[in-house]
Protein backbone atom coordinates (compact mmCIF):
# COMPACT_ATOMS: atom_id res chain seq x y z
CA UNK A 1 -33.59 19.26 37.88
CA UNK A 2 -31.49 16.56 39.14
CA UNK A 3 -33.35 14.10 36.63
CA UNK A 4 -31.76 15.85 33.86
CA UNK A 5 -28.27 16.03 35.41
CA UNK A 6 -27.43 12.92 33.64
CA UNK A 7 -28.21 14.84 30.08
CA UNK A 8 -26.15 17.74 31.12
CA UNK A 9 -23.31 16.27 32.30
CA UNK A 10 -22.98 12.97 30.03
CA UNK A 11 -25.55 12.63 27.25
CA UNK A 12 -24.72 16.26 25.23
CA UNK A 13 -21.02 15.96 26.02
CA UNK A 14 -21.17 12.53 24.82
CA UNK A 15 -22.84 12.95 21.56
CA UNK A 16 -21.04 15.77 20.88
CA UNK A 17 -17.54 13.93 20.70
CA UNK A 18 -19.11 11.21 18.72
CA UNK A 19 -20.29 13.67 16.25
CA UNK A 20 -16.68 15.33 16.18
CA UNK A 21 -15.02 11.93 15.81
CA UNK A 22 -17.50 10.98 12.73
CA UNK A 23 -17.16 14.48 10.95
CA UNK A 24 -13.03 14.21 11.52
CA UNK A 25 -12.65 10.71 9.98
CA UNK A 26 -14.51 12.32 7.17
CA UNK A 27 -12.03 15.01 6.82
CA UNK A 28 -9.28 12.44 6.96
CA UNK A 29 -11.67 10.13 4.35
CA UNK A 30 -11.16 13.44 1.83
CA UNK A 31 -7.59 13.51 2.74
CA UNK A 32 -6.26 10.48 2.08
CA UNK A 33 -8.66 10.37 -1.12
CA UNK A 34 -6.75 13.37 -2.10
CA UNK A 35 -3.18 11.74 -1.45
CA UNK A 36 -4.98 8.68 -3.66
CA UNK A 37 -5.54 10.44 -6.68
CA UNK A 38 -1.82 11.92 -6.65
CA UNK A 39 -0.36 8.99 -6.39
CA UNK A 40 -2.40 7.52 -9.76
CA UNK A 41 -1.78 10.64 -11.30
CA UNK A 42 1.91 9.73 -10.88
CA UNK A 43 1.42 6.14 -11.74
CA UNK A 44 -0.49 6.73 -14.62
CA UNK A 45 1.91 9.94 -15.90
CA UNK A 46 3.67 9.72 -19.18
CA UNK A 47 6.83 7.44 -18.69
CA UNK A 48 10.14 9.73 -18.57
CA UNK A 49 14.09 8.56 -18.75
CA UNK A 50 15.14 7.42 -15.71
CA UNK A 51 16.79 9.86 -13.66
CA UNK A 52 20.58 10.04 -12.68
CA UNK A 53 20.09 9.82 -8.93
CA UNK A 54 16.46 9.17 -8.09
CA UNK A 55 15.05 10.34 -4.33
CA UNK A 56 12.21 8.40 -2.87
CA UNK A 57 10.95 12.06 -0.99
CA UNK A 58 10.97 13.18 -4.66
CA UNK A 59 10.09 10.48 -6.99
CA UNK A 60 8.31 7.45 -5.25
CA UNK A 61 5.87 6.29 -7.67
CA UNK A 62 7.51 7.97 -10.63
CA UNK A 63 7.02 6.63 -14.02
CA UNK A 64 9.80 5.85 -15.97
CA UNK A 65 11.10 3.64 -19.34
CA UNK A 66 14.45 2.53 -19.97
CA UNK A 67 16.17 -0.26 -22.31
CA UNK A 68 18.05 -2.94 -20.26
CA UNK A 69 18.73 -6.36 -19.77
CA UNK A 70 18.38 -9.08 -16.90
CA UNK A 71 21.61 -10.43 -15.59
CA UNK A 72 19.96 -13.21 -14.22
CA UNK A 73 20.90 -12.59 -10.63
CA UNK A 74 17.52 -12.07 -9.19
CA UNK A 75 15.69 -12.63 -5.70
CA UNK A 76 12.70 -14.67 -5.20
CA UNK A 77 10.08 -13.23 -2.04
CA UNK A 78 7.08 -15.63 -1.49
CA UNK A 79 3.90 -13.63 -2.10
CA UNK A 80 0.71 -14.09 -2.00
CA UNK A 81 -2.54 -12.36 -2.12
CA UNK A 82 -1.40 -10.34 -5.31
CA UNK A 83 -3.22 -10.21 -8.90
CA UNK A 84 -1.57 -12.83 -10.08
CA UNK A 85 -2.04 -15.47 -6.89
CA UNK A 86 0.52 -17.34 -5.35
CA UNK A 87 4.33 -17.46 -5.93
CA UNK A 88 7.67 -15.68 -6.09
CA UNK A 89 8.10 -11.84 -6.64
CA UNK A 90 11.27 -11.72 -8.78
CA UNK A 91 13.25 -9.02 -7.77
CA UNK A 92 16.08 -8.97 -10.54
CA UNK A 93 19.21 -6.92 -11.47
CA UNK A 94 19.05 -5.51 -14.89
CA UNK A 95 21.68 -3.57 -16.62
CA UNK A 96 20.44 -0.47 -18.06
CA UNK A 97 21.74 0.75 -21.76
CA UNK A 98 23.39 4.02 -20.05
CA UNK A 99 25.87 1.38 -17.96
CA UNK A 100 23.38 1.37 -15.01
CA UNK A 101 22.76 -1.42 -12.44
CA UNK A 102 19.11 -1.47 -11.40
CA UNK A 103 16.87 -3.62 -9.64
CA UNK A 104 13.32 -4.42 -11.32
CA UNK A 105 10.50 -5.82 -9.88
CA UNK A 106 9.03 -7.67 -12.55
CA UNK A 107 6.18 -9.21 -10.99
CA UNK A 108 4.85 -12.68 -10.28
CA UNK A 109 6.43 -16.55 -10.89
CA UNK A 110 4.50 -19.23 -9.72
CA UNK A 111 5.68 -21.69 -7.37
CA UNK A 112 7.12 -24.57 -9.77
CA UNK A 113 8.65 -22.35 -12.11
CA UNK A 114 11.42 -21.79 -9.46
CA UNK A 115 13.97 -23.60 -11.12
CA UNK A 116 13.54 -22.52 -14.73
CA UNK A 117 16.22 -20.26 -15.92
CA UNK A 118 15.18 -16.07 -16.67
CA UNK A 119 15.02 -14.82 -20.15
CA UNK A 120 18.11 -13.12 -20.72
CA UNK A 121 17.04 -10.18 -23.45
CA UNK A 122 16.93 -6.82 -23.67
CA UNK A 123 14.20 -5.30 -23.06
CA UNK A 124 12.06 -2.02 -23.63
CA UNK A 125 10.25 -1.37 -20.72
CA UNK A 126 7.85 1.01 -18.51
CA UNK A 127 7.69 0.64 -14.67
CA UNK A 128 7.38 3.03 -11.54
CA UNK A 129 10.11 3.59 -9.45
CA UNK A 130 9.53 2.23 -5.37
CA UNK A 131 11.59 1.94 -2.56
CA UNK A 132 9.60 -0.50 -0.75
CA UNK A 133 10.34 -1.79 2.96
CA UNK A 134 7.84 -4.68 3.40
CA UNK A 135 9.32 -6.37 5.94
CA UNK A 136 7.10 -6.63 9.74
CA UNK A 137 8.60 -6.90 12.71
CA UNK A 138 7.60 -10.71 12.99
CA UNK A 139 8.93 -11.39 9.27
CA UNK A 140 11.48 -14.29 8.81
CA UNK A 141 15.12 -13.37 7.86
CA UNK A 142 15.66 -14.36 4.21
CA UNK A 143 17.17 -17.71 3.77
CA UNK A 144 19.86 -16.68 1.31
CA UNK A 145 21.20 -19.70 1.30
CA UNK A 146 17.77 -20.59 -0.56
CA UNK A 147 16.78 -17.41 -2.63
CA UNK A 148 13.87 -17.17 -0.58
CA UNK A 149 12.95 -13.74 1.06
CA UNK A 150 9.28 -13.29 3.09
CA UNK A 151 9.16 -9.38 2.21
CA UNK A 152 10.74 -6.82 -0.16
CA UNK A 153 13.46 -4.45 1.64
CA UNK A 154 14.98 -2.10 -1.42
CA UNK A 155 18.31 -1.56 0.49
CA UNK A 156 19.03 -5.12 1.99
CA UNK A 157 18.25 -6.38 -1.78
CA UNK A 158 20.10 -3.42 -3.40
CA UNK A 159 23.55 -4.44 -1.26
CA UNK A 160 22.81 -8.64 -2.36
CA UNK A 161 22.35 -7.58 -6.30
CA UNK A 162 25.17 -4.73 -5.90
CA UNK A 163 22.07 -2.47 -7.34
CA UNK A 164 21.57 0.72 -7.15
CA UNK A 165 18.69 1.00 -3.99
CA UNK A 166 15.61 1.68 -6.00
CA UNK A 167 13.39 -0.91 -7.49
CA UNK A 168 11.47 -0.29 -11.09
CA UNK A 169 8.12 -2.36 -10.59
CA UNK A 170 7.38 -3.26 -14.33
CA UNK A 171 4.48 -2.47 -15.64
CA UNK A 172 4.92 -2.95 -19.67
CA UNK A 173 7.79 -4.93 -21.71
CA UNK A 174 8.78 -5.27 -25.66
CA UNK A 175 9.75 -8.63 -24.37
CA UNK A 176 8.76 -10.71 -21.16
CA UNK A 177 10.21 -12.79 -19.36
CA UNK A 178 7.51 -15.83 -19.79
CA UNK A 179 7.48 -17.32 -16.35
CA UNK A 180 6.66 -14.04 -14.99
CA UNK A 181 3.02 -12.10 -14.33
CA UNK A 182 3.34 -8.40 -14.10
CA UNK A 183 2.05 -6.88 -10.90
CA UNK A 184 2.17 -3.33 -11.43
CA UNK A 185 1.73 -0.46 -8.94
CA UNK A 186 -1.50 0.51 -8.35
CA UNK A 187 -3.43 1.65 -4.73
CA UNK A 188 -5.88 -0.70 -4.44
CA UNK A 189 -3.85 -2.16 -1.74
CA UNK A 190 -3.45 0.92 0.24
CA UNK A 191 -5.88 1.02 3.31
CA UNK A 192 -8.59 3.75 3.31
CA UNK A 193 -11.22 2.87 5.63
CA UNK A 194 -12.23 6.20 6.89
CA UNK A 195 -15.59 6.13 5.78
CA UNK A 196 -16.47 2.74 7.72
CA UNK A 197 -14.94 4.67 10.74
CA UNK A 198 -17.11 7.64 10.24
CA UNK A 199 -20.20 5.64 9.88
CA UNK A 200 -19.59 3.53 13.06
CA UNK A 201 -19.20 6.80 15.18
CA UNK A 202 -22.44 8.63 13.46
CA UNK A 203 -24.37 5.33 14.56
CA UNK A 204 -22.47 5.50 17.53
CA UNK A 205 -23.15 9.20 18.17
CA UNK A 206 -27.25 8.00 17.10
CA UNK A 207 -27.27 5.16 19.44
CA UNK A 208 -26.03 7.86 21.96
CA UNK A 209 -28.78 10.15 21.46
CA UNK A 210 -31.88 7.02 21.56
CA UNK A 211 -30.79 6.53 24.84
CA UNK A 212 -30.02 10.33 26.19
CA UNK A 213 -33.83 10.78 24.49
CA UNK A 214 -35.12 7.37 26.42
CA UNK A 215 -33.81 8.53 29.88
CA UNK A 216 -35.22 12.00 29.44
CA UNK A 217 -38.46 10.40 28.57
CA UNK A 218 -38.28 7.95 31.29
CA UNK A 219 -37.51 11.08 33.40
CA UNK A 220 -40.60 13.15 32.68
CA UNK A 221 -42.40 9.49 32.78
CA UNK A 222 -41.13 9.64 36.57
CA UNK A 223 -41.85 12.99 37.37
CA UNK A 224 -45.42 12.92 36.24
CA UNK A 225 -45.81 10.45 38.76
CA UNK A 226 -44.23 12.15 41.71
């Protein structure tokens, strides 16, 4: 009996956690795949006017259209690993036709367009509305002095541009701005690797149960001989 102590006390117990670890990340695979699909939903939603006092509990990812027009104050974060490469997210202050000042995130300049002066028009355009907070704990300051910020941060950029503290990432335009890629929302940057957690602790959890099976065979193998 002491031979199979081993399975009672640490092989069964054992497996059994993996297995509840593996069938858990699958439940949290289905939830954030549900939390996915609301947040396209949302992106993808018929544009609406923008509202009067936007939340970010109640409107993150909102779609929206508005006519404005870039002051050309904006603020230049270097980004990389985006759809359009390497460069500068412009982050610039618009004034909307209802007397509004916004922030809009209007996507991608590359690096030697720095210097070239912004298309001042007005513009018909559809976005989503974000209040993104990039910033890590290791991130640089920005270098004000230099237009040259290492993450988005909605309020800190709101209180430069005198803004309101919402940012409209633009995803269509009558009327570009022609240094400028669009980068619109979309989650394919949003971490979901649930499933490769699952699988690791069902092989886990199969691993576990080759080598509860070997010593249980090695057992028997032992007592045969005694």
């Amino acid at each position: 009996m002491r031979r199979y102590l081993f399975v009672i006390l640490l092989g069964i117990p054992g497996l059994a956690v993996l297995l509840g670890l593996g069938v858990w990340q699958m439940q949290r695979l289905d939830w954030k795949q549900d939390i996915l699909a609301e947040m396209e939903s949302r992106i993808a939603a018929r544009p609406v006017e923008l509202p009067m006092n936007p939340s970010e509990d109640m409107d993150e990812y909102l779609a929206v259209r508005l006519t404005g027009t870039p002051t050309g104050d904006e603020l230049h974060v270097l980004s990389s690993g985006t759809a359009a490469g390497t460069g500068y997210r412009v982050i610039s202050a618009w004034h909307t036709d209802m007397g509004r000042r916004i922030m809009v995130d209007m996507g991608i300049m590359p690096l030697d367009r720095k210097r070239l002066n912004p298309d001042i028009v007005t513009q018909n355009i559809t976005g989503n509305l974000l209040w993104p907070n990039d910033a890590a704990d290791k991130s640089p300051a920005p270098d004000l002095e230099n237009n040259l910020w290492f993450a988005r941060d909605a309020a800190a950029m709101a209180e430069v541009l005198q803004a309101e503290p919402f940012m409209v990432v633009l995803r269509d335009s009558d009327n570009p701005d022609r240094r400028i890629t669009m980068v619109p929302v979309d989650t394919s940057n949003i971490k979901n690797d649930h499933r490769e957690y699952a699988i690791t602790w069902f092989l886990l959890a199969l691993v576990w149960a080759a080598m509860t099976g070997y010593f249980v065979y090695r057992s028997n193998k032992a007592g045969q001989k005694d």
